[in-house]
N, C-alpha and C. Protein backbone atom coordinates (compact mmCIF):
# COMPACT_ATOMS: atom_id res chain seq x y z
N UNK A 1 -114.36 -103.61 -62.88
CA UNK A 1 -115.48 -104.51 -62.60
C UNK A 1 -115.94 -104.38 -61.15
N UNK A 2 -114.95 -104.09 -59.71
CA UNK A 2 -115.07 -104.33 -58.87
C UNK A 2 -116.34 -102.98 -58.33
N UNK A 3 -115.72 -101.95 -59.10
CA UNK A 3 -116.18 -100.43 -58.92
C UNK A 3 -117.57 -100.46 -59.47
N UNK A 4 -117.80 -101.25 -60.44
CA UNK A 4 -119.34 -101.75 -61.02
C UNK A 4 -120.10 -102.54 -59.66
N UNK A 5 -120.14 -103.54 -59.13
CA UNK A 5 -120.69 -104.26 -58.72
C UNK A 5 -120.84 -103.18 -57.07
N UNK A 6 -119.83 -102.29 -56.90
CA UNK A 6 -120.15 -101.51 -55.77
C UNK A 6 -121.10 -100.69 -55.74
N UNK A 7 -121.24 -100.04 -57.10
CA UNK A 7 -121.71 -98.82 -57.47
C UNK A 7 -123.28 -99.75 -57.74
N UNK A 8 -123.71 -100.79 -58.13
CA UNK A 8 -124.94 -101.13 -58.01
C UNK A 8 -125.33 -101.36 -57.09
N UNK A 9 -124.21 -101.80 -55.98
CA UNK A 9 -124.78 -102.47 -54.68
C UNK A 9 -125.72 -100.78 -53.80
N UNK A 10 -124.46 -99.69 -53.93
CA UNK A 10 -124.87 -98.65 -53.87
C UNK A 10 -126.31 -98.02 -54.07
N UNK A 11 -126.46 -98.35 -55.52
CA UNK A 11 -127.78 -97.63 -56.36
C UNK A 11 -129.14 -98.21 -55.52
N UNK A 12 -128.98 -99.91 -55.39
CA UNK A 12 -129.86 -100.97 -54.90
C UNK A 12 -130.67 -100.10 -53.48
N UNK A 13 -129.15 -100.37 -52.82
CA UNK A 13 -129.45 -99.55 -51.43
C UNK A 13 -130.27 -98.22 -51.46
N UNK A 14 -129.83 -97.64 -51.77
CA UNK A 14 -130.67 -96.10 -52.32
C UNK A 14 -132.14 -96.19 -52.56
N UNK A 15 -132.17 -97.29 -53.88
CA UNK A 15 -133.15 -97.20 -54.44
C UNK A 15 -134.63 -97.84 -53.88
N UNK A 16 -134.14 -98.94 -52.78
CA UNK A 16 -134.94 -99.98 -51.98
C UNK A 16 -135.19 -99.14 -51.01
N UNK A 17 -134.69 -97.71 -50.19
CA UNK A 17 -134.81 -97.25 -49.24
C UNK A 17 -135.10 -96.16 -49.96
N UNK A 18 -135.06 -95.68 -50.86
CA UNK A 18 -136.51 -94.59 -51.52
C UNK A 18 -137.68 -94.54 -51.89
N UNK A 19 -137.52 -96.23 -52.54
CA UNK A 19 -138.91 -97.04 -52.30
C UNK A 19 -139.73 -96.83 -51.32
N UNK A 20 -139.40 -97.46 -50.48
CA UNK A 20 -139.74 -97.76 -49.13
C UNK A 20 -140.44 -96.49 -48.69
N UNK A 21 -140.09 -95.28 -48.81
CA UNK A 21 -140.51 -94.21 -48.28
C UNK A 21 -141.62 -93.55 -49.33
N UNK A 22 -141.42 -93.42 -50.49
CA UNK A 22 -142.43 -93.28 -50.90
C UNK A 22 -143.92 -94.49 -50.73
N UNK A 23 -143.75 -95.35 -50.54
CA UNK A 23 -144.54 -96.49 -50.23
C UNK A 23 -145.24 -95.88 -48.86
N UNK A 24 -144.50 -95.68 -47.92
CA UNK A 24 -144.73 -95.08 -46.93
C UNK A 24 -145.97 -93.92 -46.50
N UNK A 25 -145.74 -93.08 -47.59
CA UNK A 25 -147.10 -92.09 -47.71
C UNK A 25 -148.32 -91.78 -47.65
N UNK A 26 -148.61 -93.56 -47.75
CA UNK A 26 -150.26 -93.53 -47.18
C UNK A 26 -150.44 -93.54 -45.62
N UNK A 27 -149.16 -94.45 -45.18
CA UNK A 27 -149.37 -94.34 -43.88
C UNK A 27 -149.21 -92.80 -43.30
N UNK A 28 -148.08 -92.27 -43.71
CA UNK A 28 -148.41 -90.70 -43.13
C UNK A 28 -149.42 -90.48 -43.48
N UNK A 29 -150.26 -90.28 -44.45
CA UNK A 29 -151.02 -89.65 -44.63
C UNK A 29 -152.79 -90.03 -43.65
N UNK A 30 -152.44 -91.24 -43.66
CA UNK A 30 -153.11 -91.85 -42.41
C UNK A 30 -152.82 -91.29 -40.71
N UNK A 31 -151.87 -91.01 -40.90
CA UNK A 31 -151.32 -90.07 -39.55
C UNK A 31 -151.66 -88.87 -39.62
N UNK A 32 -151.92 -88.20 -40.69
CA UNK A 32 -152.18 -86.57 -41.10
C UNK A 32 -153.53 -86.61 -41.06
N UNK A 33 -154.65 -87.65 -40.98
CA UNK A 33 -155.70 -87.93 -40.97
C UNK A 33 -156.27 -87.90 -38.98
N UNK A 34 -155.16 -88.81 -38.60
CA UNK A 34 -154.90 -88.34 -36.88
C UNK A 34 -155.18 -87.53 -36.37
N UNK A 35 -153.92 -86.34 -36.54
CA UNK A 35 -154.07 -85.19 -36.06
C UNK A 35 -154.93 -84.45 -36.38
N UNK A 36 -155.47 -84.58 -37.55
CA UNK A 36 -156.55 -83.47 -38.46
C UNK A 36 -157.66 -83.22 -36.72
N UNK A 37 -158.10 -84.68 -36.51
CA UNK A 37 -158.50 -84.36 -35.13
C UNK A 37 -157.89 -83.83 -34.20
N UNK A 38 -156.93 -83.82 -33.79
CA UNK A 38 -156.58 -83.67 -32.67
C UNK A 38 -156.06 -82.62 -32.80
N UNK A 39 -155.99 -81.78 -33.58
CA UNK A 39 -155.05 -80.09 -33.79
C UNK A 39 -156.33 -79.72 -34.93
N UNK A 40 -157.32 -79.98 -34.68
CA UNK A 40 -158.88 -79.47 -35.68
C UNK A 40 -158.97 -77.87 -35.34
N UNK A 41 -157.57 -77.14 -33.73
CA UNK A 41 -158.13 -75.93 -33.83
C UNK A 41 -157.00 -75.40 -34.42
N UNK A 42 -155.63 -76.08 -34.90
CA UNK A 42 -154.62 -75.35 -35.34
C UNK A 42 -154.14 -75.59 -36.47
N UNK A 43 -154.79 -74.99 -37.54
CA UNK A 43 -154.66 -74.66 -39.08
C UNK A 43 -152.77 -74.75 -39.07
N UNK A 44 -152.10 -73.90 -38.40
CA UNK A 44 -150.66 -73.87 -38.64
C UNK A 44 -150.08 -75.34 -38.87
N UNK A 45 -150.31 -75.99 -38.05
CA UNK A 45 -149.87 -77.39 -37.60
C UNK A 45 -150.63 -78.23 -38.31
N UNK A 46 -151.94 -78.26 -39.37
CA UNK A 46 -152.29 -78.92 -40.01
C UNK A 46 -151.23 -78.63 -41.11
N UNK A 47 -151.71 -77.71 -41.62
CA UNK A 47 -151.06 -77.52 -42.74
C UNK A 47 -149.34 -77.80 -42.77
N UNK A 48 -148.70 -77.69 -41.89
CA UNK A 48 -146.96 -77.67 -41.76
C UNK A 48 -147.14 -79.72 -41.83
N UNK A 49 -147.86 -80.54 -41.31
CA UNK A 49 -147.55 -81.69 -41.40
C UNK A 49 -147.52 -81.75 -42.56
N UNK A 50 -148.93 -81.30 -43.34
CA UNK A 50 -149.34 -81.58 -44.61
C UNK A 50 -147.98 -81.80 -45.67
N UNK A 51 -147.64 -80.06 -45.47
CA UNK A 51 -146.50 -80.05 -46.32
C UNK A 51 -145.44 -81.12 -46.19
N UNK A 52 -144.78 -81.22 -44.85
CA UNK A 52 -143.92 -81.87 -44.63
C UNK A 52 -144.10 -82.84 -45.40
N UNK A 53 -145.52 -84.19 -45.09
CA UNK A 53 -145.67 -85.41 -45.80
C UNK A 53 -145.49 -85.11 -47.56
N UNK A 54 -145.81 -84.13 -47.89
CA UNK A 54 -145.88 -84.04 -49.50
C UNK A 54 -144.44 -84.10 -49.85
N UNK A 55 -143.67 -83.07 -49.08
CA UNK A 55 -142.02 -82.69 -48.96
C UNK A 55 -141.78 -84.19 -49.35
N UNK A 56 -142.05 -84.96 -48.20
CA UNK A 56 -140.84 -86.58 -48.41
C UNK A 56 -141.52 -87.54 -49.26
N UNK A 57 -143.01 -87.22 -49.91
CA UNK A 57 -143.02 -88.54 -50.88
C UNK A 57 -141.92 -87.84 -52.07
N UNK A 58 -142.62 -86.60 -53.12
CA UNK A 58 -142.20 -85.75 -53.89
C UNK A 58 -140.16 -86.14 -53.83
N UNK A 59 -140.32 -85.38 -52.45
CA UNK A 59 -138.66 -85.89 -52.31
C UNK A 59 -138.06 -87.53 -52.20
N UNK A 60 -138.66 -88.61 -52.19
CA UNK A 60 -138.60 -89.76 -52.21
C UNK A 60 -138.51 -89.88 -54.10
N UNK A 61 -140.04 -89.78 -54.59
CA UNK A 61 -139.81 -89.81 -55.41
C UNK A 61 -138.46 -89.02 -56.72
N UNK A 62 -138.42 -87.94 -56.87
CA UNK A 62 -137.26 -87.28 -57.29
C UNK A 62 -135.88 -88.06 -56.66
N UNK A 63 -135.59 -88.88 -55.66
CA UNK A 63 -134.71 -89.22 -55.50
C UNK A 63 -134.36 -90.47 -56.37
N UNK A 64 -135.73 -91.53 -56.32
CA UNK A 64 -136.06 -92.60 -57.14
C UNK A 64 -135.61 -92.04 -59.01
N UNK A 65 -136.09 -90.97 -59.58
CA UNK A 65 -135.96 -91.18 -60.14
C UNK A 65 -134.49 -90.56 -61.01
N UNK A 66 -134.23 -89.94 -60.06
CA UNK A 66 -132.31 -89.17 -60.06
C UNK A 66 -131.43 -90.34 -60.08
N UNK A 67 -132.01 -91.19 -59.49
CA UNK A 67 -130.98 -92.49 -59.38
C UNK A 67 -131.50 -93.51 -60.89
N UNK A 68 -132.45 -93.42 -61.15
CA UNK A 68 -132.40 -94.54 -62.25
C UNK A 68 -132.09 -93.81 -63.48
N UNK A 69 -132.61 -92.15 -63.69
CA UNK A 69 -131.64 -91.83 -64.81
C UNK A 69 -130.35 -91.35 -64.88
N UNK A 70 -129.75 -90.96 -63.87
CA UNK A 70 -128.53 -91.40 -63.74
C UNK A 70 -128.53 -89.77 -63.40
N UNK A 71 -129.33 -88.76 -62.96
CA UNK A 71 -128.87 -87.89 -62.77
C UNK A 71 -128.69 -87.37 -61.13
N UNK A 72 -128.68 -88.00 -60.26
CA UNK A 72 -128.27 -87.87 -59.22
C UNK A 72 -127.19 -88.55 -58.48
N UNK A 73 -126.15 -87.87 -58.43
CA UNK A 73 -124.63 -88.59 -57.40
C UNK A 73 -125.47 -89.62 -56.63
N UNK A 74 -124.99 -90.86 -56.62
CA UNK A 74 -125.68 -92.17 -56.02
C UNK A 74 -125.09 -91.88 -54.89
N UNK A 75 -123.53 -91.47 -53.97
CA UNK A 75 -122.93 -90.74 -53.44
C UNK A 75 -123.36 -89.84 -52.60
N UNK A 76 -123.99 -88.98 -53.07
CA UNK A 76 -125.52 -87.98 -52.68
C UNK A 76 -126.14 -88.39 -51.99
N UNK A 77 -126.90 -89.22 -52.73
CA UNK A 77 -128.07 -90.10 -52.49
C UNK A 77 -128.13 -91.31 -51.21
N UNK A 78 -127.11 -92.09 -51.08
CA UNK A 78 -126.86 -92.79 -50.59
C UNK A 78 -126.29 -92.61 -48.98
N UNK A 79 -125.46 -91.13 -48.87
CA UNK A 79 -124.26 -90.77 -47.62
C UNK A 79 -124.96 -89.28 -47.17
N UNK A 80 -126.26 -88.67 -47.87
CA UNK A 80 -126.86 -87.65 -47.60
C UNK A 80 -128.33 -87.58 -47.25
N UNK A 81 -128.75 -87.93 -48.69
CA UNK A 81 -130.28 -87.83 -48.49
C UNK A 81 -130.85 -89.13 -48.12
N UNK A 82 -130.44 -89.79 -48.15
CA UNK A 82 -131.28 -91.29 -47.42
C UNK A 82 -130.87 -90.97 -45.91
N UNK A 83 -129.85 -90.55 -45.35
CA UNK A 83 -129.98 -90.83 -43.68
C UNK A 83 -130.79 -89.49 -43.23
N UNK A 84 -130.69 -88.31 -43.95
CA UNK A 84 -131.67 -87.20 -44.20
C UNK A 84 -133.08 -87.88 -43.84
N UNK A 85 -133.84 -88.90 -44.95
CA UNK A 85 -134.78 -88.70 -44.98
C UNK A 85 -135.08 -89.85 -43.96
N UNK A 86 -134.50 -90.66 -43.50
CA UNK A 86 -134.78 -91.34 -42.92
C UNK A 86 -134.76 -91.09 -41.39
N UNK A 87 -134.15 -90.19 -40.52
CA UNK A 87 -133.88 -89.26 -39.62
C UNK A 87 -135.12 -88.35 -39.45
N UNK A 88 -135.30 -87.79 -40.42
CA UNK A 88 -136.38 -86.50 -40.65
C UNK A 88 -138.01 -87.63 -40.18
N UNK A 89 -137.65 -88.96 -40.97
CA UNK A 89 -139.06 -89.54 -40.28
C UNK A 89 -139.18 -89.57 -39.38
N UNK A 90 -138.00 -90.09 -38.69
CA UNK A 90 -138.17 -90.23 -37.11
C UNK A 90 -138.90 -89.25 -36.58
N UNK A 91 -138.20 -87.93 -36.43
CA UNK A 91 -138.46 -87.16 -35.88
C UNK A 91 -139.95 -85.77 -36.44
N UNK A 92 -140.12 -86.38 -37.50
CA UNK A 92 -141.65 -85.52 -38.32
C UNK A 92 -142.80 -86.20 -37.97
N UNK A 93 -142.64 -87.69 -37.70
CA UNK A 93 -143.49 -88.65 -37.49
C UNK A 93 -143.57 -89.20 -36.77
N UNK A 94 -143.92 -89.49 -35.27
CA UNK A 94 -143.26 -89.49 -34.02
C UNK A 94 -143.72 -90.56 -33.59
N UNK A 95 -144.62 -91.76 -34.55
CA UNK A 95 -145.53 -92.82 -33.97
C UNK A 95 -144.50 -93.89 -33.93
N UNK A 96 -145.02 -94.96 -32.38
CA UNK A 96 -143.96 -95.92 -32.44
C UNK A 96 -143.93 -96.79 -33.49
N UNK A 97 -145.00 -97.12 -34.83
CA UNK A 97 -145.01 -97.61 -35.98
C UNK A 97 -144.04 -97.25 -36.88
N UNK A 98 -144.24 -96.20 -37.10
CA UNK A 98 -142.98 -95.23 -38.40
C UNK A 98 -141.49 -95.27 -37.16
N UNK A 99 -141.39 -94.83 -36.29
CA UNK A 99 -140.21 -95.29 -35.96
C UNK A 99 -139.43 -96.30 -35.82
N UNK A 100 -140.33 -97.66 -35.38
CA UNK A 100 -139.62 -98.62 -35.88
C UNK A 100 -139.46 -98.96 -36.82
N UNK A 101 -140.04 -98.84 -38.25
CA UNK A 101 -139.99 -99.31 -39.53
C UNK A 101 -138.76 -98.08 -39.86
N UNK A 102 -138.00 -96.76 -39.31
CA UNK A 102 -137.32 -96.06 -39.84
C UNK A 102 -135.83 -96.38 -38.81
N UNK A 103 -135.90 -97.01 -37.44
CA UNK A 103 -135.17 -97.38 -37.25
C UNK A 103 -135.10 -99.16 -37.53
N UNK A 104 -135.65 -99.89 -38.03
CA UNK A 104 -135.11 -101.12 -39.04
C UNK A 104 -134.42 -100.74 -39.97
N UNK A 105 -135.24 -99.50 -40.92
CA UNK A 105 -134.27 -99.74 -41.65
C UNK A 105 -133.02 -98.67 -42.05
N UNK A 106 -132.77 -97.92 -40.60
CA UNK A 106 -131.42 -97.21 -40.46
C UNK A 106 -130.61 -98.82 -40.20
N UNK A 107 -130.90 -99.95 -39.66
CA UNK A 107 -130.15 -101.16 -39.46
C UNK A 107 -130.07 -101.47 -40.67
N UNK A 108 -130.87 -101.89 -41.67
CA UNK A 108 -130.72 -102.19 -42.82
C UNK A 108 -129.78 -101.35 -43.34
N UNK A 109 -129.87 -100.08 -43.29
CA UNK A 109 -128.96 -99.13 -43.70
C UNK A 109 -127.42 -99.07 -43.61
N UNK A 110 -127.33 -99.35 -42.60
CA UNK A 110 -126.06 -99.81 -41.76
C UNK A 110 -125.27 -101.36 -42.25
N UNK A 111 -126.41 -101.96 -42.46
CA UNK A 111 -126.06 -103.53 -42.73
C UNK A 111 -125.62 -103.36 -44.26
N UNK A 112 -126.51 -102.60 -44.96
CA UNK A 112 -126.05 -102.12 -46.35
C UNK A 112 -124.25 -101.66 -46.92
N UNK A 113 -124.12 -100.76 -45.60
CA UNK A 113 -122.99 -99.71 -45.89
C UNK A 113 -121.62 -100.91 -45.44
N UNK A 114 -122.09 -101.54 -44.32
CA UNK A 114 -121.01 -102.74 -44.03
C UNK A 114 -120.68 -103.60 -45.17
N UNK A 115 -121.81 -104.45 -45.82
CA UNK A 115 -121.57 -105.25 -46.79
C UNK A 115 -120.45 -104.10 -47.88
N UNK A 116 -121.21 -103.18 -48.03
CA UNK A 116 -120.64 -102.06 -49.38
C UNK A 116 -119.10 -102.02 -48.91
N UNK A 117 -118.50 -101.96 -47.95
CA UNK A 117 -117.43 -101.74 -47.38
C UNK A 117 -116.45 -103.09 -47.00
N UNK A 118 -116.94 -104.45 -46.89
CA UNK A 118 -116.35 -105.04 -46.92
C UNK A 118 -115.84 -105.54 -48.51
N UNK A 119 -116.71 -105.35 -49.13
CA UNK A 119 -116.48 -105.86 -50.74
C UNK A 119 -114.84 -105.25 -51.12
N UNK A 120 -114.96 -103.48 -51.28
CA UNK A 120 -114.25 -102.52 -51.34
C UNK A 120 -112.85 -103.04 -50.92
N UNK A 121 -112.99 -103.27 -49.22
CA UNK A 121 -112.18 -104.03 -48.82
C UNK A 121 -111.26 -105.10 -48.94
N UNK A 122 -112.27 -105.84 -49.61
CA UNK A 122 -111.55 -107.27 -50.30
C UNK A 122 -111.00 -106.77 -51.53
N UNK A 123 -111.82 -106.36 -52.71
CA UNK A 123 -111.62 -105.54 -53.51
C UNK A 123 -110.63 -104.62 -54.05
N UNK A 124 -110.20 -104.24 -52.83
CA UNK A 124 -109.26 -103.01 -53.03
C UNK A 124 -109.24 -102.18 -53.72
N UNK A 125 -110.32 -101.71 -54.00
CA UNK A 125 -111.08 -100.46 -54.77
C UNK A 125 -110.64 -99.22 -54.51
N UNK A 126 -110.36 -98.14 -55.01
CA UNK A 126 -110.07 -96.92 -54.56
C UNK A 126 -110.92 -96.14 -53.97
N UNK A 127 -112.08 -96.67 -53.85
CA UNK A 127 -113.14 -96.10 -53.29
C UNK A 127 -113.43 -95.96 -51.85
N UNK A 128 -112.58 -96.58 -51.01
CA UNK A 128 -112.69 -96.64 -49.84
C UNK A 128 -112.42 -95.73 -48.99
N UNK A 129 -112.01 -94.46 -49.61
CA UNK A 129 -112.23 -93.08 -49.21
C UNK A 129 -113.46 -92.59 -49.01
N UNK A 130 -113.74 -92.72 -50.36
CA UNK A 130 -115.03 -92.71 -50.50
C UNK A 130 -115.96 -93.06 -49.70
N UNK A 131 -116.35 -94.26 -49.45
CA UNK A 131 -117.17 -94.60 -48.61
C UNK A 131 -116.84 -93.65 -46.85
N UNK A 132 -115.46 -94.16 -46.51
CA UNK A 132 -115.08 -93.45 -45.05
C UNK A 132 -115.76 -92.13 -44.78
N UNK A 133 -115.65 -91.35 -46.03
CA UNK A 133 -116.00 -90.26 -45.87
C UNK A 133 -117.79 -89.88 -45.76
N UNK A 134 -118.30 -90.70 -46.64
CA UNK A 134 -120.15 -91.16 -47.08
C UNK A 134 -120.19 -91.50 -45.68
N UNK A 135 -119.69 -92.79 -44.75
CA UNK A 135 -120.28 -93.31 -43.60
C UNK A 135 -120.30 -91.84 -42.67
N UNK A 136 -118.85 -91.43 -42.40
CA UNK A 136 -118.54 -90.74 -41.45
C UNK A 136 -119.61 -89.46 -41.39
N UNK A 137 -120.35 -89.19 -43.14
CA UNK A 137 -121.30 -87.69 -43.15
C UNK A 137 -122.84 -88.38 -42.60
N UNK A 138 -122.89 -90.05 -43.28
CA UNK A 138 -124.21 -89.95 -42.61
C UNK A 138 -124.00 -90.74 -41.01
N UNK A 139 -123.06 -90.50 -40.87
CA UNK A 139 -123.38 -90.98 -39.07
C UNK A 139 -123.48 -89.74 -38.64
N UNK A 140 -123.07 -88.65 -38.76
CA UNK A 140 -122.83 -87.23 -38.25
C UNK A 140 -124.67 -86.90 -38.48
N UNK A 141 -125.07 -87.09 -39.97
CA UNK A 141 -126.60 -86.55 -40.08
C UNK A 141 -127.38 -87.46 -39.32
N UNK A 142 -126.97 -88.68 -39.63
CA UNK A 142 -127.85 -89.61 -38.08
C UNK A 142 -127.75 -88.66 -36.91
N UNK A 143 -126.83 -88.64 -36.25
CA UNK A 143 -126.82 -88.49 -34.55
C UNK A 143 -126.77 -86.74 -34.72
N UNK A 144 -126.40 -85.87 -35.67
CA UNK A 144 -126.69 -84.78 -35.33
C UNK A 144 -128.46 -84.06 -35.42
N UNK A 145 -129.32 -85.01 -36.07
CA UNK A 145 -130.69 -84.69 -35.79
C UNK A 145 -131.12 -84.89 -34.90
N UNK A 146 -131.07 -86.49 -35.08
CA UNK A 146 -131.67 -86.88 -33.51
C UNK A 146 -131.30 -86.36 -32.47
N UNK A 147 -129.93 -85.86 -32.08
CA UNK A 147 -129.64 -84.59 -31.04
C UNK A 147 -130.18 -83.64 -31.24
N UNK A 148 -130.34 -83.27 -31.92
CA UNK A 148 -131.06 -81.99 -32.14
C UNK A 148 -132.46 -82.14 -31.43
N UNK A 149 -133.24 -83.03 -32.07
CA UNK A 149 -134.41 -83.23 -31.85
C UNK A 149 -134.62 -83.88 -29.78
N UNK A 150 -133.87 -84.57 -29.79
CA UNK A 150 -133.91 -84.68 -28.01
C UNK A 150 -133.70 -83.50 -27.64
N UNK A 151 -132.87 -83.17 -27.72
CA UNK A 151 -132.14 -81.63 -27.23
C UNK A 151 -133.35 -81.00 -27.24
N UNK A 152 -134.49 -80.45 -28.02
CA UNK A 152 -135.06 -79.59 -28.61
C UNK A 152 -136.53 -80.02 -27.50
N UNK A 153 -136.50 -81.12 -27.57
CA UNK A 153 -137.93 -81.90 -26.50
C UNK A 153 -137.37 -82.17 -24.92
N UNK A 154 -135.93 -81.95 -24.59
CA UNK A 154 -136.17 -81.71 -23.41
C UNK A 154 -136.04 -80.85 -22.94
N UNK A 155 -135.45 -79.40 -23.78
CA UNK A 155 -135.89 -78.02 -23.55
C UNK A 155 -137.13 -77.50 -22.95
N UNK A 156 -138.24 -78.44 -23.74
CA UNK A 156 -139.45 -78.05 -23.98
C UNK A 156 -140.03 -78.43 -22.73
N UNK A 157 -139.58 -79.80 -21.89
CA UNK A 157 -140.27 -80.47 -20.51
C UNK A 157 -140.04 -79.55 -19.23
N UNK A 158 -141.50 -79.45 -18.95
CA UNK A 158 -141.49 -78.35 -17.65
C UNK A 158 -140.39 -79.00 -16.54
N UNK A 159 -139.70 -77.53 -16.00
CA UNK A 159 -138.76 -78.22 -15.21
C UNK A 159 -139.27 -77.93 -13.61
C-alpha cells in the first residue's frame, strides 16, 4: 500500500511538471516571436530556437503521455527527464520570466522529492534506495548543466 501511495505521489509530480511545460509553449513561442526580430539576419539561430521549442513541447508531451499509459519508468521520468527539461529551460530560454517560473518550480521540485522521501521514510519502504539514487542523478543533472552553461558564458566574456 505504502509503495502505491509513493508511486502516485511520484506520477503526480511528473505529471504536474510536464504539464506545466507543455502549457508553457505559447510563451516560448512568444519568445521565438522576439528574436525572429532581433536575429531577422540569422536563419541558423532562428531556426535552432525553433526546433529546440518544438523539441520540449513534443518532448513534454510524450512524457505526459508515457506516464499515464504506463509506458514510461515514472523513475525515468521523475529523477531524469523532468530536471532535464527543466534545466534545459533555464538555459534555452534565458528570459527572467521562464527562469523564474523554472526555478519555482525546480523548488517545487525539490519540495516534491522531500515530501516523496519523508513518507518512504516513515514508511519504511524499500524504496529508499531508490529515491537516494533518483535525488542524487537529478541533483548531478541540475548543477551539472547549469555549470556547464555558466562555464560556457564566461568563456565567452571578453577578457
Amino acid at each position: 500500500m505504502s509503495s502505491k501511495i509513493i508511486q502516485i505521489l511520484e506520477a503526480l509530480l511528473s505529471l504536474g511538471i510536464a504539464f506545466l511545460c507543455v502549457r508553457l509553449s505559447k510563451y516560448r513561442y512568444q519568445e521565438n516571436e522576439k528574436y525572429a526580430v532581433k536575429y531577422e539576419n540569422n536563419t541558423k539561430m532562428l531556426i535552432f530556437r525553433l526546433i529546440i521549442t518544438v523539441m520540449f513541447k513534443w518532448g513534454s508531451i510524450a512524457m505526459l503521455i508515457g506516464i499515464i499509459i504506463n509506458a514510461l519508468s515514472v523513475f525515468l521520468t521523475l529523477y531524469i527527464f523532468i530536471p532535464l527539461l527543466i534545466a534545459l529551460h533555464m538555459i534555452f530560454f534565458n528570459s527572467d520570466y521562464l527562469k523564474g517560473v523554472m526555478t519555482f518550480t525546480k523548488g517545487i521540485y525539490y519540495v516534491g522529492l522531500t515530501i516523496i522521501s519523508i513518507i518512504q521514510v516513515f514508511l519504511t519502504t524499500a524504496n529508499v534506495v531508490e529515491l537516494a539514487l533518483g535525488f542524487t542523478l537529478s541533483l548531478a543533472i541540475f548543477e551539472s548543466i547549469t555549470a556547464l552553461d555558466d562555464g560556457y558564458k564566461n568563456m565567452k566574456k571578453p577578457k
